[in-house]
Protein backbone atom coordinates (compact mmCIF):
# COMPACT_ATOMS: atom_id res chain seq x y z
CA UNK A 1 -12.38 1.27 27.24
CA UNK A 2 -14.35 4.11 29.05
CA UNK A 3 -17.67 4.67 28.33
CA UNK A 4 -16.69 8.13 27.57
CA UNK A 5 -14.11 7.31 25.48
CA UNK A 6 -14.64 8.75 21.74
CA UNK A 7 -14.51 6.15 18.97
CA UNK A 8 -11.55 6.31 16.69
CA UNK A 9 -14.42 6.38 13.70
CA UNK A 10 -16.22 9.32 15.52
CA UNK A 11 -15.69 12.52 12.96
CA UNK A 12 -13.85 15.16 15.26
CA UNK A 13 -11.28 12.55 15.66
CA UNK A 14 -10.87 11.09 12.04
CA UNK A 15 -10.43 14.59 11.64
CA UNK A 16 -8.26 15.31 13.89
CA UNK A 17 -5.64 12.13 12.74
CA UNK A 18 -5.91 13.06 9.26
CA UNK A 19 -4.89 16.58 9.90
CA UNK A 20 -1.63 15.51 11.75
CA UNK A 21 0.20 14.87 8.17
CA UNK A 22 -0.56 17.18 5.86
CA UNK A 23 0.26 16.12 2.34
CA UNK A 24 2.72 18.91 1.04
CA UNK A 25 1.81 20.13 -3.01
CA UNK A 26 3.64 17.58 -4.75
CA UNK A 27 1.61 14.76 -3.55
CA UNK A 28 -1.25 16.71 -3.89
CA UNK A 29 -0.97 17.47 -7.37
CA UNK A 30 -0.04 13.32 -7.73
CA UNK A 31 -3.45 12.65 -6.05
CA UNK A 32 -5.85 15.25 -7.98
CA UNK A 33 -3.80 13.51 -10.99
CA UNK A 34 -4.75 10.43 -9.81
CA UNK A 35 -8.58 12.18 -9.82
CA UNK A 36 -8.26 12.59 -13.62
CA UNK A 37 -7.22 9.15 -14.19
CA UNK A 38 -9.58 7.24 -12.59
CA UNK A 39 -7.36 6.38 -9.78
CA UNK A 40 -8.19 5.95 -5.83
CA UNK A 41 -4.39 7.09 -4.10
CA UNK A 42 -4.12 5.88 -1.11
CA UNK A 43 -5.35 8.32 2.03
CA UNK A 44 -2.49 10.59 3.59
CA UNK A 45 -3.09 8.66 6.57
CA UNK A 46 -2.10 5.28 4.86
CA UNK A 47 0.58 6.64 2.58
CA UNK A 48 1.97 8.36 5.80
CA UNK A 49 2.03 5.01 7.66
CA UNK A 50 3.61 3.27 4.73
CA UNK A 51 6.38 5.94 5.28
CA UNK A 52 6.53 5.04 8.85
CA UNK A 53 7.03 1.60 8.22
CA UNK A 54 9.44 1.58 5.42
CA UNK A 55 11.78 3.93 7.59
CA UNK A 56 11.72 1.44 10.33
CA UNK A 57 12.13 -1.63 8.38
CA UNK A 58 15.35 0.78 6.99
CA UNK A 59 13.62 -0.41 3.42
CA UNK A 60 16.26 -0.14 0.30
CA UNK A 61 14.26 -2.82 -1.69
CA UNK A 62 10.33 -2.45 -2.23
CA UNK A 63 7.67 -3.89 -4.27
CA UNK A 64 4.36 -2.11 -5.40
CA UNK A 65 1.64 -3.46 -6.99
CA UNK A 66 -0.25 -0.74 -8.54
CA UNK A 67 1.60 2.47 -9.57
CA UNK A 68 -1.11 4.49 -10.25
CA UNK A 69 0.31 8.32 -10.41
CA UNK A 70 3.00 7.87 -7.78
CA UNK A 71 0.95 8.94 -4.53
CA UNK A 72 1.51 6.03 -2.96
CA UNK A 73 5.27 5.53 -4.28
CA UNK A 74 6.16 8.94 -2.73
CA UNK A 75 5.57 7.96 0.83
CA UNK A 76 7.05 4.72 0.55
CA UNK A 77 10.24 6.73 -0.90
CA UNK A 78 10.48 9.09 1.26
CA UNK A 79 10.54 6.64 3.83
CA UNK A 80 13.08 4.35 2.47
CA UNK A 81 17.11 4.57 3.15
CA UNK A 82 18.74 7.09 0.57
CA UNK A 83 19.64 4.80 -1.80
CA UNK A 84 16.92 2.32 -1.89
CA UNK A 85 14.92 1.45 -5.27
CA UNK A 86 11.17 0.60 -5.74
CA UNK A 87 9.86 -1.30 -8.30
CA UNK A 88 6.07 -0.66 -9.14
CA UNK A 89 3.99 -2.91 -10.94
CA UNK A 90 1.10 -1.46 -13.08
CA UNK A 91 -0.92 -2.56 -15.90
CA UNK A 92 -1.62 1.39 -17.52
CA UNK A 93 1.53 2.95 -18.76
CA UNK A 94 -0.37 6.61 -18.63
CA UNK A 95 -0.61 5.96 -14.94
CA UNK A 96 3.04 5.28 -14.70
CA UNK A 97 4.18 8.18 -17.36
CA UNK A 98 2.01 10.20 -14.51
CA UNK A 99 4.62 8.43 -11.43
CA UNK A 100 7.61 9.37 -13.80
CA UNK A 101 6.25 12.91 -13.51
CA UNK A 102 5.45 12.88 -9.95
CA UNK A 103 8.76 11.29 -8.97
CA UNK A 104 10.86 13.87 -10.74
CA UNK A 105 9.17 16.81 -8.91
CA UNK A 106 9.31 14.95 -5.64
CA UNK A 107 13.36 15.54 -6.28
CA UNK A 108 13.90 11.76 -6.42
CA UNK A 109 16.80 10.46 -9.22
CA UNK A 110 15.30 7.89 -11.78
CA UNK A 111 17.89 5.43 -10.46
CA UNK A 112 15.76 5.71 -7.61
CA UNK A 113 12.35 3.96 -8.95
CA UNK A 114 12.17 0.85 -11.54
CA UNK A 115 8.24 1.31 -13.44
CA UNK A 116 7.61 -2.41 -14.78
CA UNK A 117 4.31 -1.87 -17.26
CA UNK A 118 2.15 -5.54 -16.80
CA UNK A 119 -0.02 -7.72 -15.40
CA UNK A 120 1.51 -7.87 -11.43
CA UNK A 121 0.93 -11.89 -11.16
CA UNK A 122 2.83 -12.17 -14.38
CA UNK A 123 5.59 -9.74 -12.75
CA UNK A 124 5.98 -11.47 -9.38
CA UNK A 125 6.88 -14.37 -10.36
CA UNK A 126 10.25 -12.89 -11.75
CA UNK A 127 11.44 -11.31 -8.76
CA UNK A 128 13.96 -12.30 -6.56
CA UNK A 129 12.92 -14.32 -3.80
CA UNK A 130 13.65 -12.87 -0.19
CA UNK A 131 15.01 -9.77 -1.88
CA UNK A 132 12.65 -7.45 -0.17
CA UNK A 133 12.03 -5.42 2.73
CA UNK A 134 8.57 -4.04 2.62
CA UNK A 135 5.82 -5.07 -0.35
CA UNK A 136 2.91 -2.94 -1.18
CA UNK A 137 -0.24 -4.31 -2.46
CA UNK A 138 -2.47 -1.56 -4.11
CA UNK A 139 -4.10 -3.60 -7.84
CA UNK A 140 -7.00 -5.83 -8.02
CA UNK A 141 -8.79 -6.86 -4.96
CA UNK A 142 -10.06 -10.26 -6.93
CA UNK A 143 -5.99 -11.16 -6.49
CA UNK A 144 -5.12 -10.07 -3.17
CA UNK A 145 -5.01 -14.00 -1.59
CA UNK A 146 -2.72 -14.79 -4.79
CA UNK A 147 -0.71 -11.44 -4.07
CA UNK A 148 -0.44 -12.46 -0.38
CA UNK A 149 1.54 -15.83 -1.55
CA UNK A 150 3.37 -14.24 -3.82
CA UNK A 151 4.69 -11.38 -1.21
CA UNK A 152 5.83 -13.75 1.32
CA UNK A 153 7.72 -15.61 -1.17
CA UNK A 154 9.33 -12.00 -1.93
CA UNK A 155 10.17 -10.96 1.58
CA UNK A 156 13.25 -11.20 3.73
CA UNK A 157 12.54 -12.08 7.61
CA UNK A 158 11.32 -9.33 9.10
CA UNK A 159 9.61 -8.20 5.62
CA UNK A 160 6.04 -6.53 5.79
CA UNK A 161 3.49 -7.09 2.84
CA UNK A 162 0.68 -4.16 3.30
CA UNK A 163 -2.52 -4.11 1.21
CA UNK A 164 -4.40 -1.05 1.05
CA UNK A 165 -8.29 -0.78 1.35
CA UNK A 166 -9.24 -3.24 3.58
CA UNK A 167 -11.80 -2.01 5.35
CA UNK A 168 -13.50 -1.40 1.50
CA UNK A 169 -15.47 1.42 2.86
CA UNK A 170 -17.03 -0.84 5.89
CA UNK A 171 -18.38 -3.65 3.69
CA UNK A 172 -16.01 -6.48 4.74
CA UNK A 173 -17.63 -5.90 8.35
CA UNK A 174 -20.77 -6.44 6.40
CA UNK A 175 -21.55 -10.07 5.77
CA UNK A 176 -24.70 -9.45 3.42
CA UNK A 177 -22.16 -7.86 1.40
CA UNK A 178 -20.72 -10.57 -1.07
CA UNK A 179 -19.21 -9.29 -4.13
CA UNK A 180 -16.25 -10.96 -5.24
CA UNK A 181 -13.87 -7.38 -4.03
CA UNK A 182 -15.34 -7.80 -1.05
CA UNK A 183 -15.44 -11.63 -0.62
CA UNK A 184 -11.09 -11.71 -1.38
CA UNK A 185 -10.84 -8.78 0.83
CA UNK A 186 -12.34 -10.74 3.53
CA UNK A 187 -10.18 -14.48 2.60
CA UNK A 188 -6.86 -12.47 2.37
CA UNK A 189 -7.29 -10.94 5.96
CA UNK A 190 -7.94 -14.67 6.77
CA UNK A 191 -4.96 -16.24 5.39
CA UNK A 192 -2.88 -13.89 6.99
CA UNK A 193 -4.34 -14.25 10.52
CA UNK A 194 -4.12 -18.26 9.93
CA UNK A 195 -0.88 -18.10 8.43
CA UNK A 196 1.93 -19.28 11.17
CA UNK A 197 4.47 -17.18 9.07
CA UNK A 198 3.21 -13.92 9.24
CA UNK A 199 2.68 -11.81 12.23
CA UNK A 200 -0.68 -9.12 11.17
CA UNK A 201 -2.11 -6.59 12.06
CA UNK A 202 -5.67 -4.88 10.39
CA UNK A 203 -5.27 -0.80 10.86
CA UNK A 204 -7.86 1.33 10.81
CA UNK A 205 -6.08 4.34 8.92
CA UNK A 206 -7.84 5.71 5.77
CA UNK A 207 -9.89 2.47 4.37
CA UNK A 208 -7.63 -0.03 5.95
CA UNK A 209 -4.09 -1.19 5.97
CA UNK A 210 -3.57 -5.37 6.59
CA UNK A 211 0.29 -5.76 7.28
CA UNK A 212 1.72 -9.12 8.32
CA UNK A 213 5.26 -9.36 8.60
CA UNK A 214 7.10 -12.17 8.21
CA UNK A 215 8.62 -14.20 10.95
């Protein structure tokens, strides 16, 4: 890289990628929900990639772990083929009476979404194995390494598992930071580089996207 070269964390250009999606009212009104929850949506930047991906993966069958109030679940949606379903996972049924809502005025069918209310680790285990195409990991960061195990079981070849917020705000790059968030964040970006299933790939869009897909 050129001396000259801006960093992709200087402002002007943060800016500048974070400006080339603008998020349209609908999934602004499910993020300021999301505000008055207590939720943290994912950034337009990673819902829009999670669109990208789920569009080239041609995703009918999805997995998310952690509705919240349907930010991330629009992206993924309007990524996926016409007719595909997602099932979200989340342990707050107010968050997920929020999705409902957001869903609806996003013009998408309920046929089109399946909201399971529970504890994801006690969901995953009931879902069909290799039945789907893209797997979203948004919930606990104490469970990501178990959530990692569990997605891989879950996907077809070719499948991508994505967790959200893995940069946590810089501190993984921090080692004096050592929380257990932190501490998981860092092991489940290490079993997926060690893993000789998974092809991954840390992004720097909003506070980090890990995707692996598998081989």
């Amino acid at each position: 890289m050129a001396a000259d070269t801006p960093s992709l964390f200087a402002p002007a250009v943060r800016e500048y990628v974070e400006d080339y999606l603008v998020e349209d009212e609908v999934l602004s009104l499910a993020r300021q929900r999301g505000g008055q929850l207590g939720c943290s949506p994912i950034a337009a930047t990673g819902g829009a990639a999670l669109s990208f991906l789920a569009a080239a993966l041609q995703a009918k069958a999805v997995v998310e772990v952690g509705t919240g109030t349907g930010t991330s679940g629009i992206w993924l949606l309007r990524g996926m083929v016409a007719d595909g379903v997602l099932t979200s996972i989340d342990i707050q049924p107010e968050h997920q009476r929020a999705a409902r809502q957001a869903f609806a005025a996003a013009g998408f069918p309920s046929g089109r979404t399946r909201l399971i209310h529970g504890e994801a680790l006690d969901v995953l285990p009931r879902l069909t194995d290799g039945g789907y195409d893209l797997v979203f990991v948004d919930g606990s960061k104490a469970e990501y390494p178990k959530y990692l195990e569990e997605g891989i079981r879950l996907l077809r070849p070719g499948g991508v598992i994505v967790f959200d917020n893995a940069l946590w705000s810089g501190r993984v790059a921090d080692p004096t930071e050592q929380d257990t968030a932190t501490t998981a964040l860092r092991e489940v970006a290490r079993l997926a580089r060690e893993d000789e299933r998974l092809v991954p790939v840390l992004l720097p869009v909003g506070d980090g996207l890990l995707a692996a897909a598998k081989r």
